[in-house]
N, C-alpha and C. Protein backbone atom coordinates (compact mmCIF):
# COMPACT_ATOMS: atom_id res chain seq x y z
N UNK A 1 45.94 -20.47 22.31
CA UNK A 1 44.58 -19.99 22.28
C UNK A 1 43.65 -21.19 22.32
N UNK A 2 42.39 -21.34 22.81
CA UNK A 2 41.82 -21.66 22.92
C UNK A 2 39.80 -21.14 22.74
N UNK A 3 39.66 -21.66 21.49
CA UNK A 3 38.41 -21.45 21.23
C UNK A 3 37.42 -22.37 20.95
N UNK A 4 36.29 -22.08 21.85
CA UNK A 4 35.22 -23.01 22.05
C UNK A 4 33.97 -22.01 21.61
N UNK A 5 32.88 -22.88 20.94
CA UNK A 5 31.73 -22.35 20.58
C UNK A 5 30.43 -22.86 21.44
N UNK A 6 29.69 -22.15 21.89
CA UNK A 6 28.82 -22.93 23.20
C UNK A 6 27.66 -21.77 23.58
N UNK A 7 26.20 -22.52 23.19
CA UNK A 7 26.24 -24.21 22.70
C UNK A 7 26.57 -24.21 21.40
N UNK A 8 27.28 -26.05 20.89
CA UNK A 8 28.06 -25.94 19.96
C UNK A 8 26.47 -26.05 18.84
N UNK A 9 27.22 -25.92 17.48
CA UNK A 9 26.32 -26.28 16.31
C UNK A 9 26.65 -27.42 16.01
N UNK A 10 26.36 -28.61 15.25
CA UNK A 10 24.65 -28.40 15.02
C UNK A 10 24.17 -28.62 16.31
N UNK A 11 24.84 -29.87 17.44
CA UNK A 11 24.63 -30.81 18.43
C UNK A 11 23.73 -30.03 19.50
N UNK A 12 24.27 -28.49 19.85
CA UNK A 12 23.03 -27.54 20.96
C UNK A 12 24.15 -28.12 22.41
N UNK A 13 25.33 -28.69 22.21
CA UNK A 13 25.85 -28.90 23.61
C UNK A 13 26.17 -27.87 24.11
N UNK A 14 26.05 -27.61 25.64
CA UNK A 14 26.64 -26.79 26.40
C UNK A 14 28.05 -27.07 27.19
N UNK A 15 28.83 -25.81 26.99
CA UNK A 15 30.15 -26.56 27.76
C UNK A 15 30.07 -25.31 29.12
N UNK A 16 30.88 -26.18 29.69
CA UNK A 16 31.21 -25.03 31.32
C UNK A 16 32.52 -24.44 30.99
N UNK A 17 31.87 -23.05 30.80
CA UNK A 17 33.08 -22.06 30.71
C UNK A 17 33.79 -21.65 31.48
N UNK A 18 33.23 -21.68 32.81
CA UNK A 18 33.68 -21.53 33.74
C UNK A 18 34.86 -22.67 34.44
N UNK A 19 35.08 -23.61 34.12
CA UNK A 19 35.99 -24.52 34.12
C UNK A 19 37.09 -24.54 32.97
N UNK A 20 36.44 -24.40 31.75
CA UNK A 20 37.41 -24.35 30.54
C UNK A 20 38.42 -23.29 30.53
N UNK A 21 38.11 -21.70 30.87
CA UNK A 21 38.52 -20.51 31.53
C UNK A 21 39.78 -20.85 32.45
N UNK A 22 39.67 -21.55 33.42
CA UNK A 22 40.36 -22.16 34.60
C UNK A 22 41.25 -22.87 33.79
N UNK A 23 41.25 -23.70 32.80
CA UNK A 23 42.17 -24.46 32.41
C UNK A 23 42.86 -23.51 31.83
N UNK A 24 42.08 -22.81 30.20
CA UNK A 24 43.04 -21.78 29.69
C UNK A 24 44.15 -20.92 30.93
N UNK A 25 43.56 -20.83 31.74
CA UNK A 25 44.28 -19.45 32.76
C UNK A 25 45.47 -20.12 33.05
N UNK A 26 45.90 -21.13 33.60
CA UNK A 26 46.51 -21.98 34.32
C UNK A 26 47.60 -21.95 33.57
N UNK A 27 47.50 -21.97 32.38
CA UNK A 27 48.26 -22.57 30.90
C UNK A 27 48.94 -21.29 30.22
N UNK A 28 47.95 -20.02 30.78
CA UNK A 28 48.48 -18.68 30.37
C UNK A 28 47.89 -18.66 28.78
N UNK A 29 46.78 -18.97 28.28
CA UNK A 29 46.03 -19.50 27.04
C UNK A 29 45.35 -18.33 27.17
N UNK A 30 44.89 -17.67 25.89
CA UNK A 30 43.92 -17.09 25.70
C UNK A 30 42.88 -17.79 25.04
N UNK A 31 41.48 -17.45 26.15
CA UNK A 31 40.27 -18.32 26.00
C UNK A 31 38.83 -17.45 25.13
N UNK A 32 38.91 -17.92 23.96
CA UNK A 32 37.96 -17.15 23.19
C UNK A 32 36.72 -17.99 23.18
N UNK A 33 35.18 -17.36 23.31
CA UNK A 33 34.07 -18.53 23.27
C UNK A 33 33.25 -17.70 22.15
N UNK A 34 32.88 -18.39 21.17
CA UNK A 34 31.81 -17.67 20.19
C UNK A 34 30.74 -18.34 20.91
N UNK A 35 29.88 -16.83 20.99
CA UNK A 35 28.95 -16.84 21.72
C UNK A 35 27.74 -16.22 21.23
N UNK A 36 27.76 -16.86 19.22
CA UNK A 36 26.72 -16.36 18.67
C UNK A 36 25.16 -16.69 18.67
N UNK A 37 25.42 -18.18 19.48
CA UNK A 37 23.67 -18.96 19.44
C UNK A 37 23.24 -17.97 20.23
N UNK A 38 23.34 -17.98 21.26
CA UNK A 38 22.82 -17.33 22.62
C UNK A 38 23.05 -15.98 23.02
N UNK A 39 23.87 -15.14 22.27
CA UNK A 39 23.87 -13.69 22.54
C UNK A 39 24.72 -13.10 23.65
N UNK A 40 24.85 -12.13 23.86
CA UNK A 40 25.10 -11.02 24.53
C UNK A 40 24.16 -11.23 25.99
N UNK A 41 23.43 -10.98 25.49
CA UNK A 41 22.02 -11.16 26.53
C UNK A 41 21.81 -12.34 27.17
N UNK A 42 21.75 -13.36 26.56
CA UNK A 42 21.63 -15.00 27.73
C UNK A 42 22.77 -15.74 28.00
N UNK A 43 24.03 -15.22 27.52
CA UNK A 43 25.11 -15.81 28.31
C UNK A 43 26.40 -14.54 28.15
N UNK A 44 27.06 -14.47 28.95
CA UNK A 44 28.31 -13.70 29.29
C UNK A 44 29.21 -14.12 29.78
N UNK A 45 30.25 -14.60 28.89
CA UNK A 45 31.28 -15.63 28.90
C UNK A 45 32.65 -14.81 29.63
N UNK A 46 32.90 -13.16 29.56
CA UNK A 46 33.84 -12.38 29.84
C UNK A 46 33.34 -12.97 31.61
N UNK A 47 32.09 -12.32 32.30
CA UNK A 47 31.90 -12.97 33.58
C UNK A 47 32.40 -14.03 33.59
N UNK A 48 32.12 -15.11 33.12
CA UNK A 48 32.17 -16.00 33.88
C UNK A 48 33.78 -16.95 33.31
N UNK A 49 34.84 -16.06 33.30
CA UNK A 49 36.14 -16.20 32.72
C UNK A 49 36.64 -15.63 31.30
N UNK A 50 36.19 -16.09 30.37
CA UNK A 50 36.86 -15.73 29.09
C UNK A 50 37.67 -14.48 28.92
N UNK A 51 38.84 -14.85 28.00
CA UNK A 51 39.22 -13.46 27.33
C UNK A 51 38.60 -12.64 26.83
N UNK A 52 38.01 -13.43 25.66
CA UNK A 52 37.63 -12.94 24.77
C UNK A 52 35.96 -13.41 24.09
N UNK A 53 34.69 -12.87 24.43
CA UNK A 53 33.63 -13.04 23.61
C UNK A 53 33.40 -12.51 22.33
N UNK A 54 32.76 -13.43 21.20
CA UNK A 54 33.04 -13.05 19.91
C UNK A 54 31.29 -13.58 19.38
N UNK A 55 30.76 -12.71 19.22
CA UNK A 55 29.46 -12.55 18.70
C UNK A 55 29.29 -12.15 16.95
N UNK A 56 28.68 -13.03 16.14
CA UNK A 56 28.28 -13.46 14.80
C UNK A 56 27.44 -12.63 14.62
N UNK A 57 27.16 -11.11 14.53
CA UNK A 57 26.26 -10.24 14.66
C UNK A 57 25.03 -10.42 13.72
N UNK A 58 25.60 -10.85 12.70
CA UNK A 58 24.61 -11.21 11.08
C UNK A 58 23.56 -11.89 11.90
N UNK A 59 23.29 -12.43 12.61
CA UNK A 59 22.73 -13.90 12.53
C UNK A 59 21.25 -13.47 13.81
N UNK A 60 21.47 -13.37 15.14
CA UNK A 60 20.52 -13.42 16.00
C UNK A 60 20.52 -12.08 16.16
N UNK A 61 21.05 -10.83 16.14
CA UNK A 61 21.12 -9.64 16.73
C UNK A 61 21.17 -8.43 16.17
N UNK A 62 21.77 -8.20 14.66
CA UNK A 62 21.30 -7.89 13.09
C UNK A 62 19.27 -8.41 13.17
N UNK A 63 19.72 -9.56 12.90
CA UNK A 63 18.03 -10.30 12.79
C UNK A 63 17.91 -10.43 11.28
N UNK A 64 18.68 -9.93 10.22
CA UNK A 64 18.60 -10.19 8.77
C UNK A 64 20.22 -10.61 7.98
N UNK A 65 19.36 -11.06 6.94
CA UNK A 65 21.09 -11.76 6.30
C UNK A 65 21.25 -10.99 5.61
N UNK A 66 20.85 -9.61 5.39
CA UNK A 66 21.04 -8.64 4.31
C UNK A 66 23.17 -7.86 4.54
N UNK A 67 23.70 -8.13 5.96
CA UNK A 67 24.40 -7.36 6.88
C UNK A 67 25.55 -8.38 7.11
N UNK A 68 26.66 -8.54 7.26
CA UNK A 68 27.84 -9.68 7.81
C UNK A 68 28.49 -8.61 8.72
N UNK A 69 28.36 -9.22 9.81
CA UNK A 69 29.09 -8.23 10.45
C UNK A 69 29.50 -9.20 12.08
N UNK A 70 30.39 -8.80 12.87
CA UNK A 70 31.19 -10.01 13.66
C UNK A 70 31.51 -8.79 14.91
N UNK A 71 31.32 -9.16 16.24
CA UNK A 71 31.81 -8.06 17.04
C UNK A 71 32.91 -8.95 18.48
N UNK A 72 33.78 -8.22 19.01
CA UNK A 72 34.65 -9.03 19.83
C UNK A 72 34.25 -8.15 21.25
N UNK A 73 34.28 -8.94 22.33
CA UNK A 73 34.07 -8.00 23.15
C UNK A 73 35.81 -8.70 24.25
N UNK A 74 35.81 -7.90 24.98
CA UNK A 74 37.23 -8.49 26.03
C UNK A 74 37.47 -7.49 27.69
N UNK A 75 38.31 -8.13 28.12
CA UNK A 75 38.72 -7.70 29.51
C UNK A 75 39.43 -7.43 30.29
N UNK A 76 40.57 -7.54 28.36
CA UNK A 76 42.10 -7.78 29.16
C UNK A 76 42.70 -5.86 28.19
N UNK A 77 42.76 -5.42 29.20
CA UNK A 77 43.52 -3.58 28.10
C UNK A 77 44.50 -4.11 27.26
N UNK A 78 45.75 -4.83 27.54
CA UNK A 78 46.99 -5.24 27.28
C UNK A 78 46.73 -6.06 26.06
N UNK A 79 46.10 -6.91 26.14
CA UNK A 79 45.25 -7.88 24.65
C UNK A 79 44.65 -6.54 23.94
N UNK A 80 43.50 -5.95 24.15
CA UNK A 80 43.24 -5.14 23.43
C UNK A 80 43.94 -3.82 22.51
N UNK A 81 44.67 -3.34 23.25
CA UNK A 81 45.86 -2.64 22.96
C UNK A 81 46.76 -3.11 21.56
N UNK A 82 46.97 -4.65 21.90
CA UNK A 82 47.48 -5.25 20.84
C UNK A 82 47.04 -5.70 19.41
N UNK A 83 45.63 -6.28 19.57
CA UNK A 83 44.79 -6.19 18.38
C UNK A 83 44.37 -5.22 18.07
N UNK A 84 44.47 -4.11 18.59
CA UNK A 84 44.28 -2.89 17.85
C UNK A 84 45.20 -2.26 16.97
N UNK A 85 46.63 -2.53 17.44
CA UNK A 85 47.59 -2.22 16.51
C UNK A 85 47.75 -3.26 15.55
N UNK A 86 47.25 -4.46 15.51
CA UNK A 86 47.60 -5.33 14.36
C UNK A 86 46.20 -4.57 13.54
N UNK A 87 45.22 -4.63 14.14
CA UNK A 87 43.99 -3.93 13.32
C UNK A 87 44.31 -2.77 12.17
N UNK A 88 45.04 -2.21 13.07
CA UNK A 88 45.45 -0.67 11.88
C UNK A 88 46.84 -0.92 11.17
N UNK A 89 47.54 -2.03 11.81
CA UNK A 89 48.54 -2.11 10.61
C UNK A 89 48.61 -2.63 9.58
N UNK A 90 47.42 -3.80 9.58
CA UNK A 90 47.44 -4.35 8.50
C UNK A 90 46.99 -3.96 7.03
């Protein structure tokens, strides 16, 4: 697995997912990007390769710290399928 946060904290760097994606793939890696600075809305990491986008909901999209809450989004059925059964078995 492979997980990258972008842009990172504190620094604000941007990485190319679209290349990093390419590497994970190659390698047969699953490529996860938290993609809580920037949202849903100004970047879409599943487009532009990823497995797996993972959004920090508490924070920009909640809009209050009253709430913790974390959402995964993905593209693969076969991955999903699978964390779903670890989800309910645990």
């Amino acid at each position: 697995m492979v997980w990258v946060e972008t842009p990172t904290n504190p620094t604000m760097k941007v990485l190319d997912i679209r290349a990093m994606a390419t590497v994970a793939r190659v390698r047969d890696l699953i490529f996860v990007v938290d993609n809580t600075f920037l949202g849903p809305y100004c970047q879409r990491p599943l487009k532009l390769g990823a497995t797996i986008s993972f959004n920090s909901v508490s924070k920009y999209i909640n809009g209050h710290s009253d709430v913790i809450m974390g959402a995964i989004a993905l593209n693969d059925r076969s991955l999903y399928d699978r964390l779903l059964y670890m989800q309910n078995a645990l």
